[in-house]
Protein backbone atom coordinates (compact mmCIF):
# COMPACT_ATOMS: atom_id res chain seq x y z
CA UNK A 1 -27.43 -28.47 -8.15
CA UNK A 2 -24.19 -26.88 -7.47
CA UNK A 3 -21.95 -23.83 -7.92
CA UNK A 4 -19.86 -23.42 -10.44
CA UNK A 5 -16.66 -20.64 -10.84
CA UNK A 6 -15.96 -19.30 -14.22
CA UNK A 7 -13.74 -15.96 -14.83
CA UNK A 8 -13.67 -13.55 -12.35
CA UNK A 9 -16.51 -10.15 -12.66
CA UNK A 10 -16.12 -6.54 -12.15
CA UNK A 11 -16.50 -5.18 -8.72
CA UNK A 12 -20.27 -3.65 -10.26
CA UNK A 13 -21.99 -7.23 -9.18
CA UNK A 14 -23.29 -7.25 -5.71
CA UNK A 15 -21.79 -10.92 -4.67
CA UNK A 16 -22.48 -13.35 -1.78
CA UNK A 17 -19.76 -14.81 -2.58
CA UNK A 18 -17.04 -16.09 -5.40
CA UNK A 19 -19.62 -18.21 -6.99
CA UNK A 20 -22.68 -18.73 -9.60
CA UNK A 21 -25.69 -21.44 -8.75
CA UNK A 22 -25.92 -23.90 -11.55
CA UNK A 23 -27.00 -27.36 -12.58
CA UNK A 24 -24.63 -29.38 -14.50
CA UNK A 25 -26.45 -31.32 -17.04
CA UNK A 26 -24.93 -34.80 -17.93
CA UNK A 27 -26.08 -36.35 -20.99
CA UNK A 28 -26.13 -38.91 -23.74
CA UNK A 29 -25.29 -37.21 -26.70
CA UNK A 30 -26.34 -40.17 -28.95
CA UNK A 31 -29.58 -39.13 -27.49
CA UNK A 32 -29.38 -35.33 -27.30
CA UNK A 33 -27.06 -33.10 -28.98
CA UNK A 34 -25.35 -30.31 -27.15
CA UNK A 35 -27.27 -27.47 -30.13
CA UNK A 36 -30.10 -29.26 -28.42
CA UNK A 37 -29.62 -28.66 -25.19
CA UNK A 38 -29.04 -25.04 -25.67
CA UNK A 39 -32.21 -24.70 -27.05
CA UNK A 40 -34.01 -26.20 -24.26
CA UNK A 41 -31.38 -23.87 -22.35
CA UNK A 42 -32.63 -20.48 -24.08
CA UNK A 43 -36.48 -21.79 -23.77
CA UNK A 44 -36.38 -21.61 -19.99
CA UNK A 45 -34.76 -18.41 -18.94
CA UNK A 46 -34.95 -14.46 -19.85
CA UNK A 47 -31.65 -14.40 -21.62
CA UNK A 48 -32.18 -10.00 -22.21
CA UNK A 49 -32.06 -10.13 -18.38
CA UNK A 50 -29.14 -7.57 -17.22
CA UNK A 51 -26.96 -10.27 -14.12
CA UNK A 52 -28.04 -8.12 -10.78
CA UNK A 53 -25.72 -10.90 -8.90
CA UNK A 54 -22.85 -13.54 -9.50
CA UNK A 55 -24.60 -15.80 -7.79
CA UNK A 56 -27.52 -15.79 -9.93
CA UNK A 57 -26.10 -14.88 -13.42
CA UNK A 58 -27.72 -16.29 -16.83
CA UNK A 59 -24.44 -18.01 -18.03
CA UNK A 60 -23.49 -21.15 -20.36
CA UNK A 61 -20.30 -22.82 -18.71
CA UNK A 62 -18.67 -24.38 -21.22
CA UNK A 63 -16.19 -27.17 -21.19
CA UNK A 64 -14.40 -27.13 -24.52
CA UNK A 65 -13.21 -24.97 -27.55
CA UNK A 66 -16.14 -27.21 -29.00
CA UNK A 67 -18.71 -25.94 -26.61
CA UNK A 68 -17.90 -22.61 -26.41
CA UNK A 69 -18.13 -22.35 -30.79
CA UNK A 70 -21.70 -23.75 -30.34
CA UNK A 71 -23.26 -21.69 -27.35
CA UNK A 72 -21.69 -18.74 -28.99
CA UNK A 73 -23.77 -19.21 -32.06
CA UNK A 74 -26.48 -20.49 -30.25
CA UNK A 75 -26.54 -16.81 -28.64
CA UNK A 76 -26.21 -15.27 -31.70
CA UNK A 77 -28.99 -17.16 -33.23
CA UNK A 78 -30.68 -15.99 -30.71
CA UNK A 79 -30.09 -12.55 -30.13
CA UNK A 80 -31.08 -12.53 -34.45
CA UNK A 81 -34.41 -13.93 -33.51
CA UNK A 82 -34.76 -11.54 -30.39
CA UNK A 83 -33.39 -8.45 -32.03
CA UNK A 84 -32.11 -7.39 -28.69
CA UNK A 85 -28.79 -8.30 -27.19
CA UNK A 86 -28.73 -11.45 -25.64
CA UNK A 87 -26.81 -11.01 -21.92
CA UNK A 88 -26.46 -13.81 -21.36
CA UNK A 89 -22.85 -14.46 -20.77
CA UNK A 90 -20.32 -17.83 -21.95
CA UNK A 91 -17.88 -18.62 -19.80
CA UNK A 92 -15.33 -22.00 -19.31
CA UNK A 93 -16.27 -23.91 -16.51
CA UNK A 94 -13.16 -23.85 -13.82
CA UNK A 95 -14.93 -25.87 -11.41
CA UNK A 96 -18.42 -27.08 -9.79
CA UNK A 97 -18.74 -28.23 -6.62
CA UNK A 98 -22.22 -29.75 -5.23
CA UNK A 99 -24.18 -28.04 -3.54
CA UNK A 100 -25.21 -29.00 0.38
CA UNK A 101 -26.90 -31.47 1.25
CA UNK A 102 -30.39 -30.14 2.16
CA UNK A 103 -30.40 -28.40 -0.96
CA UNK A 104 -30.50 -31.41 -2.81
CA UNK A 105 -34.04 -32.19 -4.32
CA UNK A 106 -34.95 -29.71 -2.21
CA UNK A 107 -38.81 -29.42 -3.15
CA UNK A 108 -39.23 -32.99 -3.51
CA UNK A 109 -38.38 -33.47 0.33
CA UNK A 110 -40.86 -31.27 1.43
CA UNK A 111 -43.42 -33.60 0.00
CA UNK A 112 -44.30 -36.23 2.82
CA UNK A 113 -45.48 -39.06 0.93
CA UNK A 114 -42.82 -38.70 -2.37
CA UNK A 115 -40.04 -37.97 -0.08
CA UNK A 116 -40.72 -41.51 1.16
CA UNK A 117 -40.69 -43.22 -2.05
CA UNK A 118 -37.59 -42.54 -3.00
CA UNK A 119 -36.00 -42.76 0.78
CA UNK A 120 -37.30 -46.16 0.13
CA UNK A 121 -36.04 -46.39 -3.09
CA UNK A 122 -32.64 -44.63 -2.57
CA UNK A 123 -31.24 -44.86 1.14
CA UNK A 124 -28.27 -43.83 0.49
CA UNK A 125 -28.10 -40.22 0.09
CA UNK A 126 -25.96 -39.76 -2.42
CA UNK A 127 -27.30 -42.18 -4.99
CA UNK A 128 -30.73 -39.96 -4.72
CA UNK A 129 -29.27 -37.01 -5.62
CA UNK A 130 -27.65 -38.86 -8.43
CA UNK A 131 -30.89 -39.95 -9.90
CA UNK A 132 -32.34 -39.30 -12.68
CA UNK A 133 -36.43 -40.42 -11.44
CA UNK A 134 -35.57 -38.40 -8.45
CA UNK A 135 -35.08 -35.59 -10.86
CA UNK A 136 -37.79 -35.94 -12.65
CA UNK A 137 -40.22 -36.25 -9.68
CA UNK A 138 -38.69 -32.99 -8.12
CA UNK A 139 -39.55 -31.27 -11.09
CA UNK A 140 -43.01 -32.52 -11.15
CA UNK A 141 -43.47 -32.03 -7.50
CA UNK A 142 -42.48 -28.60 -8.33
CA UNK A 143 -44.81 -27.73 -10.63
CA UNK A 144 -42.81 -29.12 -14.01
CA UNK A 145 -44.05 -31.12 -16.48
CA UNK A 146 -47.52 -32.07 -18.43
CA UNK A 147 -49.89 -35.21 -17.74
CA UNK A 148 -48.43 -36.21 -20.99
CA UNK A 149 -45.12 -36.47 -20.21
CA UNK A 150 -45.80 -38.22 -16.97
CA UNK A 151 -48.47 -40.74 -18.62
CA UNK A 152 -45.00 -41.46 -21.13
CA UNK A 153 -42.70 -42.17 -18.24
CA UNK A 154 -44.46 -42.76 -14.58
CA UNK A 155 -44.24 -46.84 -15.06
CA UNK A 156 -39.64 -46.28 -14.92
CA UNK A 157 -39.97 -43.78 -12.01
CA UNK A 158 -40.11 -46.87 -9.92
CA UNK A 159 -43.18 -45.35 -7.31
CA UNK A 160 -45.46 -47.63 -5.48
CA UNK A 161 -49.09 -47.55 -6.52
CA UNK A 162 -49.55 -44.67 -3.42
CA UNK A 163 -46.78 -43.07 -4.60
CA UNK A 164 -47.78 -43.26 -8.33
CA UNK A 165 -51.88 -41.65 -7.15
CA UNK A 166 -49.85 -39.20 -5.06
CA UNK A 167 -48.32 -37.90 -8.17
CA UNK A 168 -50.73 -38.46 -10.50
CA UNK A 169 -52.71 -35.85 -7.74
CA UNK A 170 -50.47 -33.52 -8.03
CA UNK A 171 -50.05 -32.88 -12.26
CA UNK A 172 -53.09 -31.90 -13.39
């Protein structure tokens, strides 16, 4: 999690300040395709949603010529399939700077038991918000993901066997 900076808006946003909370996603793309991603991307959010704030805008931040050609007809696509206009807005990506500290995996630290597994697992702070199972359990702690999916990946997220029932618990 972070906040990224893209072009500047009119004065019409109300703004807490000069920038836009974001995720930047890092992938392989000989696993994942960028087209791919932006599907997941339009899947997850309300992209007809008129931007009431910078800081919470629906925006793509792109970081090529390359990018920018795709997510623009991704949002066409979309807006075909939709029939409405699609506000969500494309941008270049100027900069992104990590967020603080205690927002970092923010949900899975409120979780007594988890928040210990991966303490144990990552003591240095810096390589847990860097990882990817530490990720992946926030977003299960927070409500994300299917018994499936964890059944298919549980055994790499490196939990002890408490850990593992403590999760388990918790994705019905």
């Amino acid at each position: 999690m972070g906040y990224a900076g893209g072009e500047k808006k009119a004065p019409t946003y109300r703004s807490m300040g000069d920038h836009t909370e974001t995720v930047q996603v890092d992938y392989d793309p000989t696993r994942i395709s960028y087209s791919q991603l932006l599907e997941i991307f339009w899947s997850s959010h309300q992209p007809t949603r008129r931007n009431w704030s910078r800081q919470y805008m629906n925006v793509i931040f792109y970081h090529d010529d390359q990018q920018y050609e795709t997510a623009m007809a991704s949002k066409t696509n979309v807006a075909q399939q939709m029939g409405r206009k699609v506000k969500t807005e494309v941008l270049p990506l100027r900069s992104f700077t990590m967020a603080e500290d205690y927002h970092q995996k923010y949900v899975l630290k409120g979780h007594r038991v988890l928040k210990g597994e991966v303490v144990r697992m990552y003591p240095v702070h810096m390589d847990l918000v860097a990882s990817t199972a530490a990720a992946r359990l926030n977003g299960y702690v927070d409500g994300y993901g299917t018994q499936e999916q964890l059944q298919r990946e549980i055994d790499i997220l490196g939990l002890s066997d408490n850990g593992r029932r403590e999760l388990e618990g918790l994705v019905k």
